[in-house]
PDB file of N, CA and C in Angstrom:
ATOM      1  N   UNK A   1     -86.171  24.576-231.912  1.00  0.00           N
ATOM      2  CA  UNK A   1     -85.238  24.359-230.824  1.00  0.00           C
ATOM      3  C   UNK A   1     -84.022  23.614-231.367  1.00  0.00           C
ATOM      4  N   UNK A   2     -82.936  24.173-231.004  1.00  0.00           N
ATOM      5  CA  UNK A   2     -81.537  23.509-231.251  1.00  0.00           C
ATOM      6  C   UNK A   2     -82.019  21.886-230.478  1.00  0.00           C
ATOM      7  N   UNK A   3     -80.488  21.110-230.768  1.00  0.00           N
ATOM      8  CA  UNK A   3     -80.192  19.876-229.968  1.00  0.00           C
ATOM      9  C   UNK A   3     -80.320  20.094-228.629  1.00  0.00           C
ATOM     10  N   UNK A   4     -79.475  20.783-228.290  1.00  0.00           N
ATOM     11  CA  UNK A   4     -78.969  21.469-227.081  1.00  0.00           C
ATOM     12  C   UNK A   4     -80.379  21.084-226.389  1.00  0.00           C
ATOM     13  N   UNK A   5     -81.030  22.489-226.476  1.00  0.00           N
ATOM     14  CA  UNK A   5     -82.465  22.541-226.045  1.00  0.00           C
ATOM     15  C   UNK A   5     -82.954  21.808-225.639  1.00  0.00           C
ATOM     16  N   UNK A   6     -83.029  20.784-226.680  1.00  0.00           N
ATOM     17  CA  UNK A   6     -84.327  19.619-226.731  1.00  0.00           C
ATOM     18  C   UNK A   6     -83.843  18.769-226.117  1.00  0.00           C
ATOM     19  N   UNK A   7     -82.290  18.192-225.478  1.00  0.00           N
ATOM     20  CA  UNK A   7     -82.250  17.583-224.756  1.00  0.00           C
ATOM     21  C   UNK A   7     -82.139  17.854-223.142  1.00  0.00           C
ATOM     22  N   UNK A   8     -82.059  19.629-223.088  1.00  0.00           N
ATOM     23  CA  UNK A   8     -82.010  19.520-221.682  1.00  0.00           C
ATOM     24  C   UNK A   8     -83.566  20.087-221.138  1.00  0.00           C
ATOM     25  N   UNK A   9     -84.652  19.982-222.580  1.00  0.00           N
ATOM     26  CA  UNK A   9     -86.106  19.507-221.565  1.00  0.00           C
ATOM     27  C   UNK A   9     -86.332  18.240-221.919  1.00  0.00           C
ATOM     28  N   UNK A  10     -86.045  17.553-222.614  1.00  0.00           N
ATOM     29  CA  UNK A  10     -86.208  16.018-222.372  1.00  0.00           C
ATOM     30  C   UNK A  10     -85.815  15.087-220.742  1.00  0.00           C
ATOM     31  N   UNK A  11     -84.879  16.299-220.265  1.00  0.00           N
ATOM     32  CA  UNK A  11     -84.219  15.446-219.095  1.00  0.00           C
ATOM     33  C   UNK A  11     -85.252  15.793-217.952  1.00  0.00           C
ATOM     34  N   UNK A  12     -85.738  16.901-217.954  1.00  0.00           N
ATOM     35  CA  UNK A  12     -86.285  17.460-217.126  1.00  0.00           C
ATOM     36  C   UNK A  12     -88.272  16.533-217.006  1.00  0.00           C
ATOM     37  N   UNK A  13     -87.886  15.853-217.914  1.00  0.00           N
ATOM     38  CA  UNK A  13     -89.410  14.906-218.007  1.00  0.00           C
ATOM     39  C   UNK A  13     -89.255  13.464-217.691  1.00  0.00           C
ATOM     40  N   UNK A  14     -90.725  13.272-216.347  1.00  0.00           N
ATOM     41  CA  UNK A  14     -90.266  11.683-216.077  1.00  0.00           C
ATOM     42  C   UNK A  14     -91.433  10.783-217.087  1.00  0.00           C
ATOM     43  N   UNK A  15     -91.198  10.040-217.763  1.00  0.00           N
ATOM     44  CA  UNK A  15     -91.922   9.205-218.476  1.00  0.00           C
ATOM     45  C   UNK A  15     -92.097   8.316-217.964  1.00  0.00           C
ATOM     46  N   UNK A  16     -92.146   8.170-216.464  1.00  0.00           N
ATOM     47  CA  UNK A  16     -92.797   6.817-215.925  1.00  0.00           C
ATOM     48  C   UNK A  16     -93.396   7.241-214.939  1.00  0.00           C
ATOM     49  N   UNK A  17     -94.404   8.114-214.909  1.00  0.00           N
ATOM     50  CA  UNK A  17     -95.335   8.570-214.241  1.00  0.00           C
ATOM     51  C   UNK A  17     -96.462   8.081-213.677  1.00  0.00           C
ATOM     52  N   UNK A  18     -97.697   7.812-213.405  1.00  0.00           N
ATOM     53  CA  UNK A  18     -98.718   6.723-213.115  1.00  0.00           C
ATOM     54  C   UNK A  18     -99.746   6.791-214.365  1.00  0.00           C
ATOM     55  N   UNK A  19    -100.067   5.479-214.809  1.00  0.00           N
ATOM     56  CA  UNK A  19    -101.352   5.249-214.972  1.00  0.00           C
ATOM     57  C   UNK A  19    -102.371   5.737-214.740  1.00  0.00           C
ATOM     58  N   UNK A  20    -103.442   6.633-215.598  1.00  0.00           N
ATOM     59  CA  UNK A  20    -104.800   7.300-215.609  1.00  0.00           C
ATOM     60  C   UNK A  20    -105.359   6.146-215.644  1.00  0.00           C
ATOM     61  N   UNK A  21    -106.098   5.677-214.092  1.00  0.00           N
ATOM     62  CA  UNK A  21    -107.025   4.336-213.596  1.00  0.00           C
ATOM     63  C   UNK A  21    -107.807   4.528-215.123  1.00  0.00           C
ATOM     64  N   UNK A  22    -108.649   5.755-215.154  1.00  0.00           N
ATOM     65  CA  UNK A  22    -110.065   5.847-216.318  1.00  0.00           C
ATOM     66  C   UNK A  22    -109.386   6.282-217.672  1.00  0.00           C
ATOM     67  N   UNK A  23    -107.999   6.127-218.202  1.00  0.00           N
ATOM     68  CA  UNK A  23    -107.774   5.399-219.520  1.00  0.00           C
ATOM     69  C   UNK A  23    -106.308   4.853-219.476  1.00  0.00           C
ATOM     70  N   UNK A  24    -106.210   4.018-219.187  1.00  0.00           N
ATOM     71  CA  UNK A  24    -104.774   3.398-219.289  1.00  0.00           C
ATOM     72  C   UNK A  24    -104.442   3.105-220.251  1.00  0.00           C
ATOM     73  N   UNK A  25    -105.191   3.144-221.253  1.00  0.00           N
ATOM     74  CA  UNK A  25    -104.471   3.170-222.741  1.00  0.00           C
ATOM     75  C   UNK A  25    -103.913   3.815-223.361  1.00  0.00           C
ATOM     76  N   UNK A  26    -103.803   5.356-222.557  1.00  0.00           N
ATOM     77  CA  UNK A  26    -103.001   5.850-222.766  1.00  0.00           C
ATOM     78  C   UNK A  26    -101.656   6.042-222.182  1.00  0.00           C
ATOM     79  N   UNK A  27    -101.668   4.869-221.278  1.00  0.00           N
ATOM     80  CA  UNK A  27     -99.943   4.155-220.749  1.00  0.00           C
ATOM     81  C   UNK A  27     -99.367   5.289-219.801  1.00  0.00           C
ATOM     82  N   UNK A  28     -98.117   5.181-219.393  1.00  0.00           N
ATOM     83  CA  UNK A  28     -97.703   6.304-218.209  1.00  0.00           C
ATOM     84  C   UNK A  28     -97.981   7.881-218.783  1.00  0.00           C
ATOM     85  N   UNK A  29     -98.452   8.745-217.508  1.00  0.00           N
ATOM     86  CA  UNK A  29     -98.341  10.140-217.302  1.00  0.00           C
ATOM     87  C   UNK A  29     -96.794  10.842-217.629  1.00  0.00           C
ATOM     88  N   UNK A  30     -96.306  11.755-218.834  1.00  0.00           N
ATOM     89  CA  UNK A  30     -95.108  12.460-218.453  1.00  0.00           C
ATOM     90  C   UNK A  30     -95.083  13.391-217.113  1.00  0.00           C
ATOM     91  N   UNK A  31     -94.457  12.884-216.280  1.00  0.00           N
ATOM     92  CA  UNK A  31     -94.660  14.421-215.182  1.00  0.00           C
ATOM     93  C   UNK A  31     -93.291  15.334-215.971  1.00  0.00           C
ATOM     94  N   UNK A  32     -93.431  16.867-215.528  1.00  0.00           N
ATOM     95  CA  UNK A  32     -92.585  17.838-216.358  1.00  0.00           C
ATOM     96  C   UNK A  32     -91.926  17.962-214.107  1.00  0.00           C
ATOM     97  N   UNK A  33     -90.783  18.059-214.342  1.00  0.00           N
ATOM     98  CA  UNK A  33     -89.912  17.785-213.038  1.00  0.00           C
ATOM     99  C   UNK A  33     -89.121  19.136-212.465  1.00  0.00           C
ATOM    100  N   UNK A  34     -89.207  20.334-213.178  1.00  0.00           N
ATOM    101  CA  UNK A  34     -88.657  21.189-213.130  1.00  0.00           C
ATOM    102  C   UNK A  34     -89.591  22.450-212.411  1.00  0.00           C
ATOM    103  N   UNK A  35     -88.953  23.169-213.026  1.00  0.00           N
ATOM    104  CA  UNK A  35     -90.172  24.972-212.482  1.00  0.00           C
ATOM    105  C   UNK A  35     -91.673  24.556-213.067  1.00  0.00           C
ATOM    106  N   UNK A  36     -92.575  25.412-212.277  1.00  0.00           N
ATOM    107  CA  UNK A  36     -93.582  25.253-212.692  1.00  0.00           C
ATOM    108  C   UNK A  36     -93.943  26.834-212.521  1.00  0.00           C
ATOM    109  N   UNK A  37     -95.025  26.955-212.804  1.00  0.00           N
ATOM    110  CA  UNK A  37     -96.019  28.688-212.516  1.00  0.00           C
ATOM    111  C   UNK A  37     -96.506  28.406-211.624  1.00  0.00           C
ATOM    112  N   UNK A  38     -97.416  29.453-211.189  1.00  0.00           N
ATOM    113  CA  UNK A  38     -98.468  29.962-209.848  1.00  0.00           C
ATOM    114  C   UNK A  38     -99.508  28.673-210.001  1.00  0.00           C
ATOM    115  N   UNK A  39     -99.880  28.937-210.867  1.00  0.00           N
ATOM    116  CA  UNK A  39    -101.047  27.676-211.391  1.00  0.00           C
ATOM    117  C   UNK A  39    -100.485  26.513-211.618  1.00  0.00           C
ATOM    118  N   UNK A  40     -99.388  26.177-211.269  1.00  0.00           N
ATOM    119  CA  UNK A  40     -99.313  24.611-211.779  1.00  0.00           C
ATOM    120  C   UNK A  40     -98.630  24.101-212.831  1.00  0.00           C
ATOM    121  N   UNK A  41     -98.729  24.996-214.083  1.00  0.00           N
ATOM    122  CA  UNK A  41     -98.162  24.551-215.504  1.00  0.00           C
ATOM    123  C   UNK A  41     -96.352  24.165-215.155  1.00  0.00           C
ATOM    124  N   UNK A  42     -96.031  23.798-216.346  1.00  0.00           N
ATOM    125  CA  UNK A  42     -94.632  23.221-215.919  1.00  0.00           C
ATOM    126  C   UNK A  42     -94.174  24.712-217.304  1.00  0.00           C
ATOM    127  N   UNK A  43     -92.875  24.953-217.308  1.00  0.00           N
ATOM    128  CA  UNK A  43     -92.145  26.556-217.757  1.00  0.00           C
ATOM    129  C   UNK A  43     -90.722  25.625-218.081  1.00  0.00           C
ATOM    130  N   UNK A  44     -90.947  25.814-219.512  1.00  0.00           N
ATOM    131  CA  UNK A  44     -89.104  25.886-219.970  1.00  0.00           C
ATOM    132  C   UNK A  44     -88.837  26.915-220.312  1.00  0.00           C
ATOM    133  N   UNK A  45     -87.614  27.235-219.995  1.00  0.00           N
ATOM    134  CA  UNK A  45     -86.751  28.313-220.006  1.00  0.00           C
ATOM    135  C   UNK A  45     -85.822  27.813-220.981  1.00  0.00           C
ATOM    136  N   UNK A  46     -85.766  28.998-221.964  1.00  0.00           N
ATOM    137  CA  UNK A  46     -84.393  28.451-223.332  1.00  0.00           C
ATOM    138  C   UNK A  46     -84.161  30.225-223.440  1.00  0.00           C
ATOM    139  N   UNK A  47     -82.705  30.483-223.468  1.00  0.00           N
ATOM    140  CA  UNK A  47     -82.276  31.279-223.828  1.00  0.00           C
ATOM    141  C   UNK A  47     -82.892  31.929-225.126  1.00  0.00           C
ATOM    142  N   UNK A  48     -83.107  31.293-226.473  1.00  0.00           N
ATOM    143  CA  UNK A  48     -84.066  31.425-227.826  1.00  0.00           C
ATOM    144  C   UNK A  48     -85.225  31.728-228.039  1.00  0.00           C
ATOM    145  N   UNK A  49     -86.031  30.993-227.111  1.00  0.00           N
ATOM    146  CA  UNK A  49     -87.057  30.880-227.331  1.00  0.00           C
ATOM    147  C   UNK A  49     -88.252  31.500-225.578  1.00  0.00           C
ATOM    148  N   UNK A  50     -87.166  32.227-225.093  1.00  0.00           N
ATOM    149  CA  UNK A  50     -87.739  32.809-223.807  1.00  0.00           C
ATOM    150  C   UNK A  50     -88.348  31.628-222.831  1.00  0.00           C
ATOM    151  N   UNK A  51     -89.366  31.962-221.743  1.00  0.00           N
ATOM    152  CA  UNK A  51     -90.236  31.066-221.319  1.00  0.00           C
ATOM    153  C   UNK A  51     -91.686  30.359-221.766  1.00  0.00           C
ATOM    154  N   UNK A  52     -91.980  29.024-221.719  1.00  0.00           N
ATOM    155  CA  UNK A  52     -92.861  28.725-222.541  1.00  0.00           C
ATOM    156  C   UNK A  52     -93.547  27.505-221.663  1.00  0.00           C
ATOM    157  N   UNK A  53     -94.570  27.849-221.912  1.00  0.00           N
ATOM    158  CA  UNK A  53     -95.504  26.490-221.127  1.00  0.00           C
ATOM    159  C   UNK A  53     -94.957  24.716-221.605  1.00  0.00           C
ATOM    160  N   UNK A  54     -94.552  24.240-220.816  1.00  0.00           N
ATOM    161  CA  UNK A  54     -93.477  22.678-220.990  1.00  0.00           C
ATOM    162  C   UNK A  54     -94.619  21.566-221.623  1.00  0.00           C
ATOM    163  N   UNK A  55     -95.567  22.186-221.279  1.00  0.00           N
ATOM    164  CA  UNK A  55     -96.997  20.701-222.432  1.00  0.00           C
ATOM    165  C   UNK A  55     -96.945  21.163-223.522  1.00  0.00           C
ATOM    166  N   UNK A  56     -96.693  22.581-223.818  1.00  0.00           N
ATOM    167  CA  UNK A  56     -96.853  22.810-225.265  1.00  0.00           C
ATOM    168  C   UNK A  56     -95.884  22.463-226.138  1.00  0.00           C
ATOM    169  N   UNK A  57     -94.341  22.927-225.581  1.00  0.00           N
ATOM    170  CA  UNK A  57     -93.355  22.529-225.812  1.00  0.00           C
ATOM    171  C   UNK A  57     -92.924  20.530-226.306  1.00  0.00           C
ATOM    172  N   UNK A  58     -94.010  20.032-225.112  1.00  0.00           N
ATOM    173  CA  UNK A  58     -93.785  18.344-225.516  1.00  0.00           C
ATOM    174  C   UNK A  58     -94.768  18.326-226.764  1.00  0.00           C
ATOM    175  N   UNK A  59     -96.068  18.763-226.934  1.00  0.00           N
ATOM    176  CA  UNK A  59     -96.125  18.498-227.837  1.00  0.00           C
ATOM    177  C   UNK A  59     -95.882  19.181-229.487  1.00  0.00           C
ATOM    178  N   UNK A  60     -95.321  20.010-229.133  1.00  0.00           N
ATOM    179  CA  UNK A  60     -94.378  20.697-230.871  1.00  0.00           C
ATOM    180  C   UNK A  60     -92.736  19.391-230.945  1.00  0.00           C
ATOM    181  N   UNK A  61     -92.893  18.941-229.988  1.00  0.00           N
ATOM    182  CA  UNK A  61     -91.693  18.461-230.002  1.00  0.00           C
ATOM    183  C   UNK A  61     -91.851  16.852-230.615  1.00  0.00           C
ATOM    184  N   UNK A  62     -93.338  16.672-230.315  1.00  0.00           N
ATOM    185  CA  UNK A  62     -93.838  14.853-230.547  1.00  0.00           C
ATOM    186  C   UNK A  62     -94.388  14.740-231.298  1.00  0.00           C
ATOM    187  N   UNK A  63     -94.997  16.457-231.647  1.00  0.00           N
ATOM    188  CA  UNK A  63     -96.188  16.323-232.711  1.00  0.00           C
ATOM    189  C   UNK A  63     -95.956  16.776-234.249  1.00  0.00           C
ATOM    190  N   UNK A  64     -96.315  18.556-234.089  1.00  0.00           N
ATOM    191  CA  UNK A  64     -96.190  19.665-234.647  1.00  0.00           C
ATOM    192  C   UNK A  64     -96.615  20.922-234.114  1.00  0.00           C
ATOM    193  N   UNK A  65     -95.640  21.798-234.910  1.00  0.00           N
ATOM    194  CA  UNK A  65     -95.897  23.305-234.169  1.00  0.00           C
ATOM    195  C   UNK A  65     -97.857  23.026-234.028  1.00  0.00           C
ATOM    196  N   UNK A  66     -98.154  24.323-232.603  1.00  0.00           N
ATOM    197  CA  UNK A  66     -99.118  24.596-232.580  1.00  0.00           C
ATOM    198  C   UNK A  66     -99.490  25.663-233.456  1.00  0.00           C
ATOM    199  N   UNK A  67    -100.798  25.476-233.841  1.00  0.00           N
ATOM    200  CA  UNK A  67    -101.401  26.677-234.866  1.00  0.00           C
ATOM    201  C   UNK A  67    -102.930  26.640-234.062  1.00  0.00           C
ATOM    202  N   UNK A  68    -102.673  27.886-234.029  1.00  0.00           N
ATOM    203  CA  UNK A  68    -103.934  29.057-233.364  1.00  0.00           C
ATOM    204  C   UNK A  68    -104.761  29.829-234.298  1.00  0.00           C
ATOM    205  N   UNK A  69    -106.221  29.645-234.206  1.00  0.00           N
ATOM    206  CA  UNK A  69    -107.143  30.662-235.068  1.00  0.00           C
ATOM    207  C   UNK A  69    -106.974  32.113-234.603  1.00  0.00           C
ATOM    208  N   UNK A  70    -106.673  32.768-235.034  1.00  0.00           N
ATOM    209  CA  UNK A  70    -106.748  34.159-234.006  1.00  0.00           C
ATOM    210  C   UNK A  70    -107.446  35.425-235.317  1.00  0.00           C
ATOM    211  N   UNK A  71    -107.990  36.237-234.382  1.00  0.00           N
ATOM    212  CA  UNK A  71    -108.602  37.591-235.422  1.00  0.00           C
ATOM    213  C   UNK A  71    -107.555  38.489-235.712  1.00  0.00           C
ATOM    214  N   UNK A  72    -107.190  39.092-236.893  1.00  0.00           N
ATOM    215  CA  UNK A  72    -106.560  40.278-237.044  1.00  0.00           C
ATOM    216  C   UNK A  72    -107.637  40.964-237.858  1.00  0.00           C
ATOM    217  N   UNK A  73    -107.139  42.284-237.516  1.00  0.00           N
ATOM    218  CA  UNK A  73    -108.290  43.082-238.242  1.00  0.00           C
ATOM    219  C   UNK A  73    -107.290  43.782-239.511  1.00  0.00           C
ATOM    220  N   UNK A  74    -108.364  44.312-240.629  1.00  0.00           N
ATOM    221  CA  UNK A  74    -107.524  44.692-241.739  1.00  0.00           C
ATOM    222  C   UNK A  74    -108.034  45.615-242.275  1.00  0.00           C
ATOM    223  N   UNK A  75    -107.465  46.831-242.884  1.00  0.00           N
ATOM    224  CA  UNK A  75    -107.392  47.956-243.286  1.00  0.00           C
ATOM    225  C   UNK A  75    -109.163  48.306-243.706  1.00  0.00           C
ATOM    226  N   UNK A  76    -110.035  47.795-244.096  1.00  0.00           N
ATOM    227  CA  UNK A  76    -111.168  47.663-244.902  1.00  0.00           C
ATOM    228  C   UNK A  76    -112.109  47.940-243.309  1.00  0.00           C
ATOM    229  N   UNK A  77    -111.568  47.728-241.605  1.00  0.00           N
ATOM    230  CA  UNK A  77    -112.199  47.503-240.841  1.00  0.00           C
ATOM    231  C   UNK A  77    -112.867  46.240-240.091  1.00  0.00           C
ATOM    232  N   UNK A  78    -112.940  45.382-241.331  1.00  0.00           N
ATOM    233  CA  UNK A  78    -113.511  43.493-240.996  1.00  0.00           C
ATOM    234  C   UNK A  78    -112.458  42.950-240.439  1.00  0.00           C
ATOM    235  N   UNK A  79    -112.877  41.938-239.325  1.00  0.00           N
ATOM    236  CA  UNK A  79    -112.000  41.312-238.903  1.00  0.00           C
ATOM    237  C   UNK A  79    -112.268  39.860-239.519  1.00  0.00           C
ATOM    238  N   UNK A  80    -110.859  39.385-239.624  1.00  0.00           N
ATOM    239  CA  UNK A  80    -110.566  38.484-240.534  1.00  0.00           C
ATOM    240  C   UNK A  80    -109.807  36.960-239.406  1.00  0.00           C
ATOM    241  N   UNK A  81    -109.916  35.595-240.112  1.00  0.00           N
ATOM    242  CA  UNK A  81    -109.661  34.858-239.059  1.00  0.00           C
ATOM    243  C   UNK A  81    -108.042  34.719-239.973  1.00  0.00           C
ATOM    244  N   UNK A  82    -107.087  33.949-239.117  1.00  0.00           N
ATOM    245  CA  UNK A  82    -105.774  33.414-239.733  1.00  0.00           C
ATOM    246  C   UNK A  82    -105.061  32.864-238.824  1.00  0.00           C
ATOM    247  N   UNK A  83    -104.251  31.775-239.293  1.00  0.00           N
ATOM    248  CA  UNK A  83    -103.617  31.162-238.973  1.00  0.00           C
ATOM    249  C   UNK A  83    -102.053  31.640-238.187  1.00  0.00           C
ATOM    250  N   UNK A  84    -102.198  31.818-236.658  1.00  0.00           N
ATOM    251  CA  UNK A  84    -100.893  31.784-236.361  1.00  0.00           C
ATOM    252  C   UNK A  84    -100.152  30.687-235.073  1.00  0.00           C
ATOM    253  N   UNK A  85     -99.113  30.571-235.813  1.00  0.00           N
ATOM    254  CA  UNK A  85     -97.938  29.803-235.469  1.00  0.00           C
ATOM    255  C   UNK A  85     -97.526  30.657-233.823  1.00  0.00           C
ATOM    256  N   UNK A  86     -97.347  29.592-233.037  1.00  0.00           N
ATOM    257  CA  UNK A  86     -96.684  30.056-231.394  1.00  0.00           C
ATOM    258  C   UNK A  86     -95.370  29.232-231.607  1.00  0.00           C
TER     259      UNK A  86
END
């Protein structure tokens, strides 16, 4: 994600959200303040990078990209495990 990007979903997140009573050690809730889906999830929208679930997005943004086990299968017929990048 450009600058751009990353600061106009940063805005869209409140970091002073409530306290989880059963772990407060993990300090305020981000609420995501914008669109959400049918189900609930919070949706950034970036021209680049299309629409994308906004938790995943915070954490490639706090953490590192997510990496997924996924099967591809290969010429021989076996399916094989590997590493892909969302």
């Amino acid at each position: 994600m450009d600058d751009k990007t990353i600061a106009r979903f940063w805005a869209k997140v409140d970091r002073n959200g409530p306290t989880p009573e059963h772990m407060p050690h993990l300090g305020a809730c981000w609420i995501w303040m914008a669109c959400r889906n049918r189900d609930g999830y919070g949706i950034h929208h970036s021209n680049l990078l299309g629409s994308r679930l906004a938790h995943r997005c915070a954490w490639e943004l706090t953490h590192s990209p997510i990496r997924l086990r996924g099967l591809c299968a290969v010429s021989d017929g076996r399916a094989r495990t590997a590493d892909v990048q969302t």
